[in-house]
Protein backbone atom coordinates (compact mmCIF):
# COMPACT_ATOMS: atom_id res chain seq x y z
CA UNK A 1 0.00 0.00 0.00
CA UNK A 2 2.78 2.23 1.02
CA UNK A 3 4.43 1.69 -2.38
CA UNK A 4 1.77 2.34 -4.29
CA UNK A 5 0.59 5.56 -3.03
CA UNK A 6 4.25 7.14 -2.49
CA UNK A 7 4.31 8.83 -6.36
CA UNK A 8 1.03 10.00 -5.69
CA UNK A 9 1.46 13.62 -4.45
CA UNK A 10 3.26 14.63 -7.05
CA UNK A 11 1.10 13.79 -9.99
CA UNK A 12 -1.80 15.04 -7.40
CA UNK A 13 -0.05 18.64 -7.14
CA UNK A 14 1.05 18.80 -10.68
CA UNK A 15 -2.95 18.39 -11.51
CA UNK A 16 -4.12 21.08 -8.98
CA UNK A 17 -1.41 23.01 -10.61
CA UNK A 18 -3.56 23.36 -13.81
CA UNK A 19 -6.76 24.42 -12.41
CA UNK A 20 -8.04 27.44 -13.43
CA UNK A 21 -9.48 29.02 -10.05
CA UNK A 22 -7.01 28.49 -7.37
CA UNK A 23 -9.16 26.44 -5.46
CA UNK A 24 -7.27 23.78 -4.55
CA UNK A 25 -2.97 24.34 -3.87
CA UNK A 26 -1.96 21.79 -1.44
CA UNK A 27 -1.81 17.68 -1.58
CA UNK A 28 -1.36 15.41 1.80
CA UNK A 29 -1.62 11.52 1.25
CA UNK A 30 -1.69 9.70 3.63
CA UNK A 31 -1.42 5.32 3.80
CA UNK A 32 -4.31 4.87 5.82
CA UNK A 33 -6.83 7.04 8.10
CA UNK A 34 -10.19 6.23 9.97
CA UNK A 35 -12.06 9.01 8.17
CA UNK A 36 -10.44 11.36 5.50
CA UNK A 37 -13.08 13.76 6.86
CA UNK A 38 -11.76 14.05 10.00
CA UNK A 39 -8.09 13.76 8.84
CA UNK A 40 -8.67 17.04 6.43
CA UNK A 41 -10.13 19.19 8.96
CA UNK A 42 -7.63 18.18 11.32
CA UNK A 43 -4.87 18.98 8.78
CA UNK A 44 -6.09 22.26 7.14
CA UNK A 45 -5.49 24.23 10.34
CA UNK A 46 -8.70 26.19 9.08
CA UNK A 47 -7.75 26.55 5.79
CA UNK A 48 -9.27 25.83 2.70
CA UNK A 49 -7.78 24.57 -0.51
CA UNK A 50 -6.51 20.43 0.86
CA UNK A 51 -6.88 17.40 -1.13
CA UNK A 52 -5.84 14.85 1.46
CA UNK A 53 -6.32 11.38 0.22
CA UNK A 54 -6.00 8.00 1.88
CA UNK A 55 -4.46 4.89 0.57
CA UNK A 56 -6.69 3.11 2.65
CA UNK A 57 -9.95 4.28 4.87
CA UNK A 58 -11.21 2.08 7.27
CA UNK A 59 -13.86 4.38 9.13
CA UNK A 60 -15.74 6.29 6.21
CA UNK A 61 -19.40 8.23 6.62
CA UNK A 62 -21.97 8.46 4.40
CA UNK A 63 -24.53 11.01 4.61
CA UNK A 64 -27.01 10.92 7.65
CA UNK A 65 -25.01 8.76 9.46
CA UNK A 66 -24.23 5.78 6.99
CA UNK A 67 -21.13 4.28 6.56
CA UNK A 68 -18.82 4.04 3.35
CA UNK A 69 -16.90 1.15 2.79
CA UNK A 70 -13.59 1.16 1.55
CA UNK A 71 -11.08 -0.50 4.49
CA UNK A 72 -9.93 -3.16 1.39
CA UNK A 73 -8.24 0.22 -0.27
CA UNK A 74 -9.96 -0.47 -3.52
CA UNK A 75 -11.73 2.66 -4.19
CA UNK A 76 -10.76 6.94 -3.77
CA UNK A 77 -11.15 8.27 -0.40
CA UNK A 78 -10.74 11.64 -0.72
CA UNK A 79 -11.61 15.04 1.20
CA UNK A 80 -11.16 19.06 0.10
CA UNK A 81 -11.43 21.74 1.91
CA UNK A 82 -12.93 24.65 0.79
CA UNK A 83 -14.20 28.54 2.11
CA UNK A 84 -17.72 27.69 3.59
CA UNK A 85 -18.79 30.95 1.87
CA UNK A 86 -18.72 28.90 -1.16
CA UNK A 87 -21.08 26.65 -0.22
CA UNK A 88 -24.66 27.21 -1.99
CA UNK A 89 -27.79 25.94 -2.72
CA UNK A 90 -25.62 23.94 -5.50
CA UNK A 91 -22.95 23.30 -4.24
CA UNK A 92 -23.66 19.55 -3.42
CA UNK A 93 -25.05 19.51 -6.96
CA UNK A 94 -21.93 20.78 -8.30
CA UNK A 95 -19.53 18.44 -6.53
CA UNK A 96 -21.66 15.12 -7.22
CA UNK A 97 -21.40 16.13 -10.76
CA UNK A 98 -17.68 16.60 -10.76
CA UNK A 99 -17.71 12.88 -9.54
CA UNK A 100 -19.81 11.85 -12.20
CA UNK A 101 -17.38 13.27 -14.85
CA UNK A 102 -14.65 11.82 -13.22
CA UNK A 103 -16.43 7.90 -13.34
CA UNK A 104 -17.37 9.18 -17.22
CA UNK A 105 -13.53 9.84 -17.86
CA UNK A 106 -12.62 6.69 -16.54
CA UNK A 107 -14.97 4.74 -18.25
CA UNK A 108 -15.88 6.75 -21.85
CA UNK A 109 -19.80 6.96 -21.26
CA UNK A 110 -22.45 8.68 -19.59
CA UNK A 111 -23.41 7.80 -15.78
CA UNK A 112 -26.46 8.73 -14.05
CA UNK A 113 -26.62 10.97 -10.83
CA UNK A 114 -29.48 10.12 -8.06
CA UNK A 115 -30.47 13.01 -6.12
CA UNK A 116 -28.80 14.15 -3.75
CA UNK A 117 -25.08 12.72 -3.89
CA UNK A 118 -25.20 9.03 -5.37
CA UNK A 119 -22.98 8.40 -8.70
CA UNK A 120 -24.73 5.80 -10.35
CA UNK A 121 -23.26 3.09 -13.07
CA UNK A 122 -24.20 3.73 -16.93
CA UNK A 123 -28.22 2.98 -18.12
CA UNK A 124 -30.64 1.61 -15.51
CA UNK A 125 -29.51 -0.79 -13.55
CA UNK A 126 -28.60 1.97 -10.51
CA UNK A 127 -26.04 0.24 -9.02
CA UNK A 128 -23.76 3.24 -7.04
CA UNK A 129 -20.44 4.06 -8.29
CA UNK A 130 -19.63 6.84 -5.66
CA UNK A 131 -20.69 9.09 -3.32
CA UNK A 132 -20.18 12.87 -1.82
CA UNK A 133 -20.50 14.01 1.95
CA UNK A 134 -20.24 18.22 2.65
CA UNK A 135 -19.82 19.14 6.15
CA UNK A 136 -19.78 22.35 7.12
CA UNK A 137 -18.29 23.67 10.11
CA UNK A 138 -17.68 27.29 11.57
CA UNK A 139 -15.66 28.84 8.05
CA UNK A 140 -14.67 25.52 6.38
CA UNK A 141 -16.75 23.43 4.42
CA UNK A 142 -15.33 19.42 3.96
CA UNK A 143 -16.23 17.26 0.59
CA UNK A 144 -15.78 14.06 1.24
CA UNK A 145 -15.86 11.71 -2.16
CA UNK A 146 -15.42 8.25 -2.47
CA UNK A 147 -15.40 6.42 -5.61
CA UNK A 148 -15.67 2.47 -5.99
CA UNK A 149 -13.10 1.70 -8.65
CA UNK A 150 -11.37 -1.60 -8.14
CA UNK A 151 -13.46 -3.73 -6.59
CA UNK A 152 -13.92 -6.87 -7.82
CA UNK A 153 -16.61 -8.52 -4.66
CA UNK A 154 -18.70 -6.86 -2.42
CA UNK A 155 -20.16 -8.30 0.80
CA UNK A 156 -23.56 -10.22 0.86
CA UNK A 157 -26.45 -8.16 -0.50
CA UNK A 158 -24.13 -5.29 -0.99
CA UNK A 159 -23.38 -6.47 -4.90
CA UNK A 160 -26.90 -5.87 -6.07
CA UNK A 161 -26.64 -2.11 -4.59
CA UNK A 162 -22.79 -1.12 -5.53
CA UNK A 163 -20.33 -1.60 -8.59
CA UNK A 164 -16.78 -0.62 -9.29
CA UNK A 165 -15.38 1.00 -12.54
CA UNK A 166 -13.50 -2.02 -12.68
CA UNK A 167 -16.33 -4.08 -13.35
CA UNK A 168 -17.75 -1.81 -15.89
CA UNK A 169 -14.84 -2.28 -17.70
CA UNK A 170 -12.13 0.13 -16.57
CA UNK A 171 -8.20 -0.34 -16.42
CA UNK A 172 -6.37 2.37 -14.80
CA UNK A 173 -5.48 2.87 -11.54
CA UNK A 174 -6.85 5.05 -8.15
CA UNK A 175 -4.41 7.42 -9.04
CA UNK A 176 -5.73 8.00 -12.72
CA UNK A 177 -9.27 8.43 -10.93
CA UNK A 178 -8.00 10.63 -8.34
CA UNK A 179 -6.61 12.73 -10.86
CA UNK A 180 -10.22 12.95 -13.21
CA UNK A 181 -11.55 13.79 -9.97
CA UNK A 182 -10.12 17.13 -9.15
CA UNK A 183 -10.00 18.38 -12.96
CA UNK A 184 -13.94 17.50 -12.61
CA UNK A 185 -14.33 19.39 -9.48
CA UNK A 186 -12.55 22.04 -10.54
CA UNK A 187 -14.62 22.78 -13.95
CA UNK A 188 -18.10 22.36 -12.13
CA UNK A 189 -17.17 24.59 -9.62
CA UNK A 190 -16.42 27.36 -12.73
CA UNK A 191 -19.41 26.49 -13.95
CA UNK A 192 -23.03 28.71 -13.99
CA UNK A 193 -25.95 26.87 -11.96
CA UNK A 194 -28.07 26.85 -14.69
CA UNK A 195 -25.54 24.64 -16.72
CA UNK A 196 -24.15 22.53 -13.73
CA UNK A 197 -28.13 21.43 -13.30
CA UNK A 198 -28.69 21.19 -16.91
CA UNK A 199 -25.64 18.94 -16.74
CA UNK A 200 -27.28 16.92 -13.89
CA UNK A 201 -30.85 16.72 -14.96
CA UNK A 202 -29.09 15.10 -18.30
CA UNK A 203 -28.16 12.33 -15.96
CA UNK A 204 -30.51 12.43 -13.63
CA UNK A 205 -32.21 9.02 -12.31
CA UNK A 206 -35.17 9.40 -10.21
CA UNK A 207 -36.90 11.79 -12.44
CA UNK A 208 -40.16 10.45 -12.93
CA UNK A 209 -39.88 7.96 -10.91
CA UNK A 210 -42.49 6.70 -8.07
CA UNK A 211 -40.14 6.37 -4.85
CA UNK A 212 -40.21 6.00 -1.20
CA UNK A 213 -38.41 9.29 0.45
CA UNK A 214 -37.34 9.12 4.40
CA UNK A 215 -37.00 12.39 6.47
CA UNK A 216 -36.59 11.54 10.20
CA UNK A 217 -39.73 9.06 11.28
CA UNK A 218 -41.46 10.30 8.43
CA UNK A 219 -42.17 8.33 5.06
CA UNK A 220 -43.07 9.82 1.50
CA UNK A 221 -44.10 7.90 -1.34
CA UNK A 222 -44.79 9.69 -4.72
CA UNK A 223 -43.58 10.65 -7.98
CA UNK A 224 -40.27 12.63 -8.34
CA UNK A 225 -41.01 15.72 -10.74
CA UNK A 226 -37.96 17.31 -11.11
CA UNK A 227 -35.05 19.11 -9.14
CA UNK A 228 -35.37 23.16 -8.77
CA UNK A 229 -32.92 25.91 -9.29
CA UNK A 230 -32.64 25.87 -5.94
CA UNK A 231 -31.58 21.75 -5.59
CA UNK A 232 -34.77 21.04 -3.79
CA UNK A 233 -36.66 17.70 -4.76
CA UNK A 234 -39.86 18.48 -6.08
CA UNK A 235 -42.12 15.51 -5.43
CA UNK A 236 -45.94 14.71 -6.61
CA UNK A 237 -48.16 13.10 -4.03
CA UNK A 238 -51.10 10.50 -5.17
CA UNK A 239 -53.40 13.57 -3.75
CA UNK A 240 -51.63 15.94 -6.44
CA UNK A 241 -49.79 17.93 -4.28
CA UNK A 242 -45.92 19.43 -4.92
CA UNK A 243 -43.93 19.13 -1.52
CA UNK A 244 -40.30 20.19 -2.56
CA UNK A 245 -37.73 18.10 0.53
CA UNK A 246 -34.24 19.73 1.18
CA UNK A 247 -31.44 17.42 -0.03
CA UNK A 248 -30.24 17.78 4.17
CA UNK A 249 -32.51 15.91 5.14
CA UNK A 250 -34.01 13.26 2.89
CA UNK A 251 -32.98 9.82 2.12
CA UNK A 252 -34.48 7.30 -0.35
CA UNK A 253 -35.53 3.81 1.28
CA UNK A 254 -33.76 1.44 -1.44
CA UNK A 255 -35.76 -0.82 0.22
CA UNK A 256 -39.13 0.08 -1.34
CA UNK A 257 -39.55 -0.57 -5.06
CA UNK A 258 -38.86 2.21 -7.34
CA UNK A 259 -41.19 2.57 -10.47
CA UNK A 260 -39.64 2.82 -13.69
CA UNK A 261 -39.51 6.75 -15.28
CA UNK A 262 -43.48 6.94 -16.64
């Protein structure tokens, strides 16, 4: 593990390097780390602009608690900090796309995005390729991404919900990914709103979809209508009424069946 990951901060700085905007101008890797979450706010001392990436994870979140799994070192655990100021209604949108173009580079199609954060595989199977956490604390905002790239197993009942870019097809390395990655981010975050959610609703998945929604004890079933400018989820109930649920708080029970876009 230690060998592999020792060229990486070089290629790593050479690619922040390029970016346009200046948002990114340090690199810390480190071989292994309970949560890169916690190791990037520890390390920033405040600041933002960090890409501090783990060889190997073994103590990931998800968002609302979940876990991410990653303690094989198969996949990109990564965190950034950035100026909380930056942080709008898009923001999420913006960064879950940047890992979407990163999977596309890596694989040469089209994935799909699931509202709010989920990178899904190519066409409609909706297996999850990766994932974004923000957390934002006093004047620093963390993005946490993980990517599932060379997997090859997952644990019972877990292969019917995840895939790797590996299995799709790719050969390349965590490196190579970690490296599509921050170009991605880096051009979303240039982009205007109204193109960064054209860009999503291109590959969005839920969209007309009948779905079970979860925010705290409470459970929503209904067709998703669309996203709004403002990254809300605008959902139709069987009564006909719009309800539009903050991205925050919501989760989708992947339990319940999920109609087909009607």
């Amino acid at each position: 593990m230690i060998g592999e990951i020792g060229t990486w901060a070089d290629r790593l700085e050479a690619v922040i390097a390029e970016t346009p905007n200046g948002l990114l101008d340090r690199v810390r890797v480190v071989a292994r780390t309970k949560s890169t979450q916690d190791a990037a706010r520890d390390a920033a001392g405040g600041r933002p602009g960090l890409v501090l990436v783990a060889g190997r994870q073994t103590g990931g979140r998800g968002r609302l608690g979940r876990t991410w799994l990653d303690d094989g070192g198969h996949g990109l655990a990564m965190s950034i900090t950035v100026d909380a100021r930056a942080v709008d209604d898009l923001f999420s949108i913006r960064v879950g796309l940047g890992a979407s173009l990163a999977c596309e580079a890596a694989l040469g199609t089209q994935c799909r995005l699931r509202w709010p954060n989920d990178v899904l595989e190519p066409g409609r199977g909706g297996r999850k390729l990766a994932g974004v956490l923000v957390e934002v604390r006093d004047s620093l905002a963390v993005v946490g991404i993980g990517i599932n790239i060379l997997q090859s197993a997952w644990p019972e009942g877990l292969g019917e919900r995840a895939v790797s870019l590996a299995q799709l097809g790719f050969v390349g390395s965590r490196l190579d990914v970690a490296c599509f990655f921050l170009r991605a981010f880096a051009a979303a975050m240039e982009m205007s709103a109204k193109t960064a959610l054209a860009l999503w609703l291109e590959r969005e998945w839920l969209v007309g979809r009948r779905c079970a929604l979860v925010i705290g004890t409470r459970r929503i079933v209904g067709r998703v209508e669309g996203i709004t400018a403002s990254g809300t989820l605008a959902v139709v109930h069987d009564d006909g009424r719009v309800e539009h649920l903050d991205p925050a708080l919501v989760s989708i029970d992947h339990e319940a069946s999920v109609g087909a876009p009607r």
